[in-house]
C-alpha atoms as a PDB file:
ATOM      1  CA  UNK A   1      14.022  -7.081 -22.289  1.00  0.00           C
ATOM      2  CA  UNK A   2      13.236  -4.355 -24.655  1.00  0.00           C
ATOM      3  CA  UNK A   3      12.841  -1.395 -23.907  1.00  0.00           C
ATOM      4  CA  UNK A   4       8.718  -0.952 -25.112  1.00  0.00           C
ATOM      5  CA  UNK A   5       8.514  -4.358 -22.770  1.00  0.00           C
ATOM      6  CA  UNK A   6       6.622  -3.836 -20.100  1.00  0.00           C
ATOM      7  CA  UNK A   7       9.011  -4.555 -16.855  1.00  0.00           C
ATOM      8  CA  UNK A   8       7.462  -7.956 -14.282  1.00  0.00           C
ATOM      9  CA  UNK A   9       4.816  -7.012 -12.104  1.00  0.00           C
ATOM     10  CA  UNK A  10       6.249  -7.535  -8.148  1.00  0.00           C
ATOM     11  CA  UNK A  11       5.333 -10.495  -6.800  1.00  0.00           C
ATOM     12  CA  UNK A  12       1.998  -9.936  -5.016  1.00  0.00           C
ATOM     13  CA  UNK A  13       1.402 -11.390  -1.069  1.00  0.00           C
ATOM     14  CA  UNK A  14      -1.790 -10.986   0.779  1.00  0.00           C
ATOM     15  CA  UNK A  15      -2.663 -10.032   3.832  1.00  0.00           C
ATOM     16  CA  UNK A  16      -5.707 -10.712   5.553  1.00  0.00           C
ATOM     17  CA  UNK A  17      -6.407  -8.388   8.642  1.00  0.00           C
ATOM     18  CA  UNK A  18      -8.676  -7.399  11.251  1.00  0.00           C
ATOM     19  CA  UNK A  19      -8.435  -3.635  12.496  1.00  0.00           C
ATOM     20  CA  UNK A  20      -9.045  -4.136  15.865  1.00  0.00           C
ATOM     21  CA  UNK A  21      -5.998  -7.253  16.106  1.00  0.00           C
ATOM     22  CA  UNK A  22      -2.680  -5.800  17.348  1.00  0.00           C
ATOM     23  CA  UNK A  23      -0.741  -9.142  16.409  1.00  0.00           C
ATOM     24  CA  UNK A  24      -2.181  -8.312  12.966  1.00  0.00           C
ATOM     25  CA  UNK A  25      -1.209  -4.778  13.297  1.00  0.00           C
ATOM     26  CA  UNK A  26       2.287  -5.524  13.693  1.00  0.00           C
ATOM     27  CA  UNK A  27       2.892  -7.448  10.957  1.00  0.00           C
ATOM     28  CA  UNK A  28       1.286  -5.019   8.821  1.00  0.00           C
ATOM     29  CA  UNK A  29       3.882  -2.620   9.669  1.00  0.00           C
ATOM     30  CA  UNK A  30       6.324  -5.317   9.241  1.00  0.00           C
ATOM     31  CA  UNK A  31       5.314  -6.053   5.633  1.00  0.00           C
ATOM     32  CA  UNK A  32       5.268  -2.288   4.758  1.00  0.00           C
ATOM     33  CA  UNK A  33       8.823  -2.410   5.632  1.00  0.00           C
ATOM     34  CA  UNK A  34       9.249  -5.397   3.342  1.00  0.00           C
ATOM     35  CA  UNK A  35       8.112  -3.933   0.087  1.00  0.00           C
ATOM     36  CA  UNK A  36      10.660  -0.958   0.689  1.00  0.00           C
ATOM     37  CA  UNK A  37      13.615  -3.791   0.713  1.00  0.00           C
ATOM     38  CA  UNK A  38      12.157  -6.277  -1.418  1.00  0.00           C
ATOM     39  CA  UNK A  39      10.388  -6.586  -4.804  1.00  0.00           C
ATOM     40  CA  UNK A  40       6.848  -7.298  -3.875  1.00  0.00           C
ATOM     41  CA  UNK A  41       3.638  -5.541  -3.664  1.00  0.00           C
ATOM     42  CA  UNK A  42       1.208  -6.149  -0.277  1.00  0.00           C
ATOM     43  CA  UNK A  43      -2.526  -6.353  -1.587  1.00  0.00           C
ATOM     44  CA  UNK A  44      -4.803  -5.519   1.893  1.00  0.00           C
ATOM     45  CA  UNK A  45      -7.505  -8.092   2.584  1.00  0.00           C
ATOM     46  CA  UNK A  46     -10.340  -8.163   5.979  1.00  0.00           C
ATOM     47  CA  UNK A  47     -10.774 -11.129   7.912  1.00  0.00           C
ATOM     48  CA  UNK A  48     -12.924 -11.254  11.029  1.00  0.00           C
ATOM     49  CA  UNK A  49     -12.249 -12.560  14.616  1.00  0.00           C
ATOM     50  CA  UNK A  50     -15.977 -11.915  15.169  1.00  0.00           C
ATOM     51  CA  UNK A  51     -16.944 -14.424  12.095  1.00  0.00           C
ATOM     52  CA  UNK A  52     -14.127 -16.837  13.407  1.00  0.00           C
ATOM     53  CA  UNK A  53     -15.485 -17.028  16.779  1.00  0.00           C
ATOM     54  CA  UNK A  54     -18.913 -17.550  16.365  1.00  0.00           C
ATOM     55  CA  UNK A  55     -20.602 -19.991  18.396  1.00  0.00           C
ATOM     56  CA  UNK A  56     -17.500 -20.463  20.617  1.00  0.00           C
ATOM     57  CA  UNK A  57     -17.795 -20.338  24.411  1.00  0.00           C
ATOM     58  CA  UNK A  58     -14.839 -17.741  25.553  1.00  0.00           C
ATOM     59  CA  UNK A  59     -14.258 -15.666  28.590  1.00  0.00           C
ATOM     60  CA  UNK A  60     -16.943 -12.486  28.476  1.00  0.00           C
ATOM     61  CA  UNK A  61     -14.460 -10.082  28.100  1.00  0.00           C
ATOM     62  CA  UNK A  62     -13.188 -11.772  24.878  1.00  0.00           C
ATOM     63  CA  UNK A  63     -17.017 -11.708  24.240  1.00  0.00           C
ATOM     64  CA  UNK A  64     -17.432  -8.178  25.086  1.00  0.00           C
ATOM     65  CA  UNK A  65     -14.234  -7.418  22.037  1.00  0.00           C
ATOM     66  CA  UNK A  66     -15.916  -9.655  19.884  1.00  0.00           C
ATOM     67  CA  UNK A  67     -19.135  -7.864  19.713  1.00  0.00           C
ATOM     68  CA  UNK A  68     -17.228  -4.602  18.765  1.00  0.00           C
ATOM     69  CA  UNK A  69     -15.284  -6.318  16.432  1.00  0.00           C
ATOM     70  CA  UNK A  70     -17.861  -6.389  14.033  1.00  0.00           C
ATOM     71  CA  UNK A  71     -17.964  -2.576  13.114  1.00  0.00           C
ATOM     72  CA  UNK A  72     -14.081  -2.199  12.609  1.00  0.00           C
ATOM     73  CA  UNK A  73     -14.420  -5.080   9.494  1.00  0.00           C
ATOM     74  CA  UNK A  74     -17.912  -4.321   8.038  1.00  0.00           C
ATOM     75  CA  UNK A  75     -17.010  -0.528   8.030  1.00  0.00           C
ATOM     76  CA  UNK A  76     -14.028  -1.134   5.646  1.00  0.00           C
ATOM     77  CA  UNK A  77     -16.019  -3.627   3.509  1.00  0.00           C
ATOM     78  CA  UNK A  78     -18.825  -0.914   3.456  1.00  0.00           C
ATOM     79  CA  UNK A  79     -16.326   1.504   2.276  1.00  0.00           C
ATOM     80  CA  UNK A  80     -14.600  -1.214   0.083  1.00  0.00           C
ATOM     81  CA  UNK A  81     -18.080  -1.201  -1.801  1.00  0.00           C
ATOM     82  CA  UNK A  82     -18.501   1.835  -1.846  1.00  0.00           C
ATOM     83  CA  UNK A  83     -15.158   3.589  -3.238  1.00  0.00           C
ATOM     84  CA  UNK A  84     -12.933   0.465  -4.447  1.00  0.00           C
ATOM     85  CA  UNK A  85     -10.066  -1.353  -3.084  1.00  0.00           C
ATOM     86  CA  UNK A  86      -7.540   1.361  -3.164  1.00  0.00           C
ATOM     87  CA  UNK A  87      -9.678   2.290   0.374  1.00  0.00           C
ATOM     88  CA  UNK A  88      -8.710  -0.909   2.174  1.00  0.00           C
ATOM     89  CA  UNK A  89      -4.919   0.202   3.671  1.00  0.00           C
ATOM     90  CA  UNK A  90      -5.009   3.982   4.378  1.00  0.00           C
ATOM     91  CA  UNK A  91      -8.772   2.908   6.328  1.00  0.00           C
ATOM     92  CA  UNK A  92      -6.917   0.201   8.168  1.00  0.00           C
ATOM     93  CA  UNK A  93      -4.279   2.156   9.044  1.00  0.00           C
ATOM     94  CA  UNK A  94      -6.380   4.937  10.472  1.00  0.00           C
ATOM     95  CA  UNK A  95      -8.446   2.662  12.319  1.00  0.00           C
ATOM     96  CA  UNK A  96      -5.178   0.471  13.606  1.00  0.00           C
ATOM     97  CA  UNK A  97      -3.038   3.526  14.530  1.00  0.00           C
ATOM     98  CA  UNK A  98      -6.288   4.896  16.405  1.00  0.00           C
ATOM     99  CA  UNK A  99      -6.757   1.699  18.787  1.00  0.00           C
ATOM    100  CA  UNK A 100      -3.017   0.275  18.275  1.00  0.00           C
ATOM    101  CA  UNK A 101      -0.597   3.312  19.517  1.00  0.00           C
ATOM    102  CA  UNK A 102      -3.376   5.751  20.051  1.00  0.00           C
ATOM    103  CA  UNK A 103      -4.830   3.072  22.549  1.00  0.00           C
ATOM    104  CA  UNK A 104      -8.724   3.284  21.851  1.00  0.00           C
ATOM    105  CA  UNK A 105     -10.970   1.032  23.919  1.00  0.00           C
ATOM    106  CA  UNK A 106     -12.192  -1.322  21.595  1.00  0.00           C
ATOM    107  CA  UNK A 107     -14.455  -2.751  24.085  1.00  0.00           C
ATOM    108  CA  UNK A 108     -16.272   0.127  24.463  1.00  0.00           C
ATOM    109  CA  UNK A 109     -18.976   1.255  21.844  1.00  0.00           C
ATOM    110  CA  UNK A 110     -18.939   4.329  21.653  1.00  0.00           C
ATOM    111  CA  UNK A 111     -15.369   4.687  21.916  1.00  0.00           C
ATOM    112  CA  UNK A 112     -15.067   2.276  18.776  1.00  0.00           C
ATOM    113  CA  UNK A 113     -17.607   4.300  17.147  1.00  0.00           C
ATOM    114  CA  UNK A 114     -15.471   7.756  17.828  1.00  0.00           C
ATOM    115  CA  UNK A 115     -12.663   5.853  15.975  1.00  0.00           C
ATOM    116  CA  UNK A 116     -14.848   4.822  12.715  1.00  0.00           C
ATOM    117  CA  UNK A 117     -16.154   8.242  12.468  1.00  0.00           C
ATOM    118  CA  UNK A 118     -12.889  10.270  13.003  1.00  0.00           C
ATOM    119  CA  UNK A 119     -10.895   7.164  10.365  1.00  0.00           C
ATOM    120  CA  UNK A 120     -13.255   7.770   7.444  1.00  0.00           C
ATOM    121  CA  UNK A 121     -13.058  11.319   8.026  1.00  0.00           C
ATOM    122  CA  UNK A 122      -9.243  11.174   7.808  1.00  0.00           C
ATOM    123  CA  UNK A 123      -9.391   9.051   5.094  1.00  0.00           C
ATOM    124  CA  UNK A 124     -11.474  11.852   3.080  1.00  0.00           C
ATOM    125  CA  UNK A 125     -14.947   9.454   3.070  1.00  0.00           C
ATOM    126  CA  UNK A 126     -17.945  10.080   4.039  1.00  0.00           C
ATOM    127  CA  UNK A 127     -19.087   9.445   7.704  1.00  0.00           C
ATOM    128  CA  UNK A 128     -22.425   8.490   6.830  1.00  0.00           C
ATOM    129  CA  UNK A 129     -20.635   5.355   6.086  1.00  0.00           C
ATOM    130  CA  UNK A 130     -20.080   4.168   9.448  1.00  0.00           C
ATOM    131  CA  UNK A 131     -23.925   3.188  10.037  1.00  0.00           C
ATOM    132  CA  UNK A 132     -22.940   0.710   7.698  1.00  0.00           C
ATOM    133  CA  UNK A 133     -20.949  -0.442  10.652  1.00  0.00           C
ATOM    134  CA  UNK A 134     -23.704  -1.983  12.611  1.00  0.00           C
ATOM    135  CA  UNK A 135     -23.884  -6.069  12.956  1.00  0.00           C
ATOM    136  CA  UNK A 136     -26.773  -6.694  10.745  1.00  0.00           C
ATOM    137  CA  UNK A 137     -26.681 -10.976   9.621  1.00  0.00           C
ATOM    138  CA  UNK A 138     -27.100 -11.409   6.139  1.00  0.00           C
ATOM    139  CA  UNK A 139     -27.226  -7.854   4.380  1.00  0.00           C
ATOM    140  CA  UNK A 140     -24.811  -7.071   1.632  1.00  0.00           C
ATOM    141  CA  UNK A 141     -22.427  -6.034   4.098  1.00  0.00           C
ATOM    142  CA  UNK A 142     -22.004  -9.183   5.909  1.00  0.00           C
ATOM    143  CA  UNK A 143     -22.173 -11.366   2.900  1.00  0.00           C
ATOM    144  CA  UNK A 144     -18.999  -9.592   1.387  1.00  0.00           C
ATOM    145  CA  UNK A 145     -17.623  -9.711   4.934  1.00  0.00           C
ATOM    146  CA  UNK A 146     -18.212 -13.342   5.443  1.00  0.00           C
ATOM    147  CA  UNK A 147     -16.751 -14.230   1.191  1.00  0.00           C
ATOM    148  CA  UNK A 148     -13.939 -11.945   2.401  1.00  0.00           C
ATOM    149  CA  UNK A 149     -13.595 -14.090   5.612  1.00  0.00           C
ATOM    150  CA  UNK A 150     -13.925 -17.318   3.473  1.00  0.00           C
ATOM    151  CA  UNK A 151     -10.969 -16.811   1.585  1.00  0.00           C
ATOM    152  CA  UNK A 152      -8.558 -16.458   4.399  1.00  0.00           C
ATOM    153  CA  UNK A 153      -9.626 -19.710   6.049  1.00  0.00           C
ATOM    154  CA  UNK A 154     -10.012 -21.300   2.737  1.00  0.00           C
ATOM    155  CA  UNK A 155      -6.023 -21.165   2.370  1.00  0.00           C
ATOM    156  CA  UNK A 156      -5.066 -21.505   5.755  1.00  0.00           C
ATOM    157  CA  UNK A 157      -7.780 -23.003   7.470  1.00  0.00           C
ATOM    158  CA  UNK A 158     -10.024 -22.328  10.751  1.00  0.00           C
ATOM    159  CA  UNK A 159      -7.631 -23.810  13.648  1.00  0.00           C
ATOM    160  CA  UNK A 160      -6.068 -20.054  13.636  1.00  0.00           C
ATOM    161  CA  UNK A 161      -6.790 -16.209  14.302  1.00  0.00           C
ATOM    162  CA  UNK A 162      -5.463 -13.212  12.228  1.00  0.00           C
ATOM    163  CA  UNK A 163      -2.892 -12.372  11.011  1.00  0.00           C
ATOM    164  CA  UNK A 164      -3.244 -14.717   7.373  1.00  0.00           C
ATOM    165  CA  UNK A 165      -0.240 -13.979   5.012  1.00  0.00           C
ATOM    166  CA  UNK A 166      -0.817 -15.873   1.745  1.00  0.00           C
ATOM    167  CA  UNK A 167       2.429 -15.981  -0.388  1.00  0.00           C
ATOM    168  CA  UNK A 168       1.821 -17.343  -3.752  1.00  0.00           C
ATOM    169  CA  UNK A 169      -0.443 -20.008  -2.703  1.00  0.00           C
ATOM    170  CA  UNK A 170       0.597 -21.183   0.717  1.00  0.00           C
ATOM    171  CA  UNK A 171      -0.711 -19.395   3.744  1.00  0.00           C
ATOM    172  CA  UNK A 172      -0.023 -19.226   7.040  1.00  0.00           C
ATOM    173  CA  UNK A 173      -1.107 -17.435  10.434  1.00  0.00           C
ATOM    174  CA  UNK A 174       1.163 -15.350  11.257  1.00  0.00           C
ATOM    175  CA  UNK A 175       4.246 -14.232  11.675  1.00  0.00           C
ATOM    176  CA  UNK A 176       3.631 -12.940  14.938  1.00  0.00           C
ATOM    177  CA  UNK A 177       6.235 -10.449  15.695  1.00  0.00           C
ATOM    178  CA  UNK A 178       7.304  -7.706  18.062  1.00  0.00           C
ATOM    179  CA  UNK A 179       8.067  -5.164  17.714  1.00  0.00           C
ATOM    180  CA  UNK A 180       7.935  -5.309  13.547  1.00  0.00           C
ATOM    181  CA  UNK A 181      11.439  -5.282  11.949  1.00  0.00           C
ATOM    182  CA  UNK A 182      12.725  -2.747  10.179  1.00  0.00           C
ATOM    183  CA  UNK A 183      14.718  -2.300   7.164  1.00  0.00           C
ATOM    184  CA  UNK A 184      17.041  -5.307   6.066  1.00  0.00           C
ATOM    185  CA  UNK A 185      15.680  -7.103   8.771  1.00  0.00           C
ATOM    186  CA  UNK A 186      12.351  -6.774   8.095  1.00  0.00           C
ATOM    187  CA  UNK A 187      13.748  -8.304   4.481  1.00  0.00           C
ATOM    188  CA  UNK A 188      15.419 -11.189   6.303  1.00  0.00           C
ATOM    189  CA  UNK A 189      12.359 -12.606   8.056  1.00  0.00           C
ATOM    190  CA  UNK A 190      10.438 -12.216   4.847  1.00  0.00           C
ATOM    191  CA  UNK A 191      13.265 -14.285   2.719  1.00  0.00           C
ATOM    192  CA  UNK A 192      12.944 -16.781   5.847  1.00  0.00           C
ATOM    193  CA  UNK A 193       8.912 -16.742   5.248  1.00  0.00           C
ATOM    194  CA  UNK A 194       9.403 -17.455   1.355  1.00  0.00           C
ATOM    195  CA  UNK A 195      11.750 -20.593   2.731  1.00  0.00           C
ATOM    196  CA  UNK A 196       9.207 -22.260   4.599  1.00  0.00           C
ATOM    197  CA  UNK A 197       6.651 -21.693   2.385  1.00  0.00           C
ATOM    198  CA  UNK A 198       8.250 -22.758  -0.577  1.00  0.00           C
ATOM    199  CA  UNK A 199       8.901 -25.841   1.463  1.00  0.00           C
ATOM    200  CA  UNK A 200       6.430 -29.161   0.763  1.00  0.00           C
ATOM    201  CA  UNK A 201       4.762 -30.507   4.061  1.00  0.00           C
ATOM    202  CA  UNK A 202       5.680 -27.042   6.112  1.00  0.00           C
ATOM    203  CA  UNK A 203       3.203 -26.504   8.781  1.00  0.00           C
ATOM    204  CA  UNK A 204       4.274 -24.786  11.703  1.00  0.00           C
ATOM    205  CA  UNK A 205       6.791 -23.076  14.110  1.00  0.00           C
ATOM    206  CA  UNK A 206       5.521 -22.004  17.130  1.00  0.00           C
ATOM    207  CA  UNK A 207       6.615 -20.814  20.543  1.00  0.00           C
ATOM    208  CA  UNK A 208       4.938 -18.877  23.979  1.00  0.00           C
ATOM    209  CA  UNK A 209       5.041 -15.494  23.687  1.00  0.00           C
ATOM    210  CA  UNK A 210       5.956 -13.973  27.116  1.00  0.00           C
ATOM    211  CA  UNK A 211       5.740 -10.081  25.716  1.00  0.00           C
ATOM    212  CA  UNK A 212       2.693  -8.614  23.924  1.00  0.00           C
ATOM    213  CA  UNK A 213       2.831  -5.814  21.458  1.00  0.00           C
ATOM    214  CA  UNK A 214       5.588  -3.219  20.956  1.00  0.00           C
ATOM    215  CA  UNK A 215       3.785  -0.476  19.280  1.00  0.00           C
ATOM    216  CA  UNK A 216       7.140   1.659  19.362  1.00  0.00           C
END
């Protein structure tokens, strides 16, 4: 390579997310690991349990987090729209670390509201943007939400939840991990995740999980 030659762009993986999913929050803390350790670049994308789950019958306190879910995702598309995509990640991880570790009540409306408001602040944006936060079918908001959506479950399909990890052009839900490696070992499951996706026909690996999220 010369040296005016421009040096290869890291390989780029997505990740689709929604802010208030802690199985989604751990592997984004798992794939910031990853890029320290390997030569790829994470680009941040929202998905939406609340979109996903529409029209299903669940429990009502699964209802109850689904109709807060809304203002966590239309909040950062709002402020996607607003100020560009470099807003995505440092948003997320406000909002995450605020109802992840920091242990929010995102069933609670006004608690989920305190966490918008105090995120955007953090994240040097105005607050004004969070009454773009409010459920409102078919304004420009929810249209970018829903495309945003779209794309997840167009490469991976609806039979799942969040997290969606694209790599190149396969995509799968997941990995589900806790707590999120670190360091080379954060590295190794990624090398694994490259294996089965560059493999033709891979599906799925699944097992119970008898431990829910290690924050730590």
């Amino acid at each position: 390579m010369s040296e005016n030659q421009p040096e290869s762009a890291a390989p780029t993986v997505e990740m689709f997310f929604d802010p208030m999913c802690p199985w989604a929050w751990m592997t984004s803390r798992w794939l910031m690991e990853v890029e320290k350790v390997r030569d790829v670049r994470v680009t941040w994308r929202v998905m939406s349990l609340a979109v996903l789950n529409e029209g299903r019958d669940l429990p009502d306190d699964h209802r109850a987090f689904l109709e807060q879910a809304w203002a966590p995702v239309r909040l950062v598309i709002a402020a996607q729209q607003a100020h560009g995509d470099d807003v995505v990640k440092p948003l997320y991880d406000a909002i995450g670390t605020r109802f992840h570790p920091g242990g929010a009540d995102p069933r609670d409306a006004e608690s989920v509201r305190r966490v918008l408001v105090e995120s955007l602040a953090e994240c040097g944006l105005e607050t004004e943007l969070v009454d773009a936060a409010t459920n409102v079918p078919g304004d420009d908001v929810d249209v970018a939400l829903r495309a945003a959506h779209k794309r997840a479950t167009d490469l991976v399909g609806t039979d799942v939840g969040t997290p969606v990890v694209a790599f190149g052009g396969t995509a799968f839900f997941g990995p589900v991990v806790t707590p999120a490696p670190k360091g080379e070992d954060a590295g190794r499951l990624w090398d694994g995740c490259l294996l089965v996706a560059g493999t033709p026909g891979f599906y799925e690996l699944k097992r119970s999980r008898d431990v829910g999220p290690d924050f730590s």
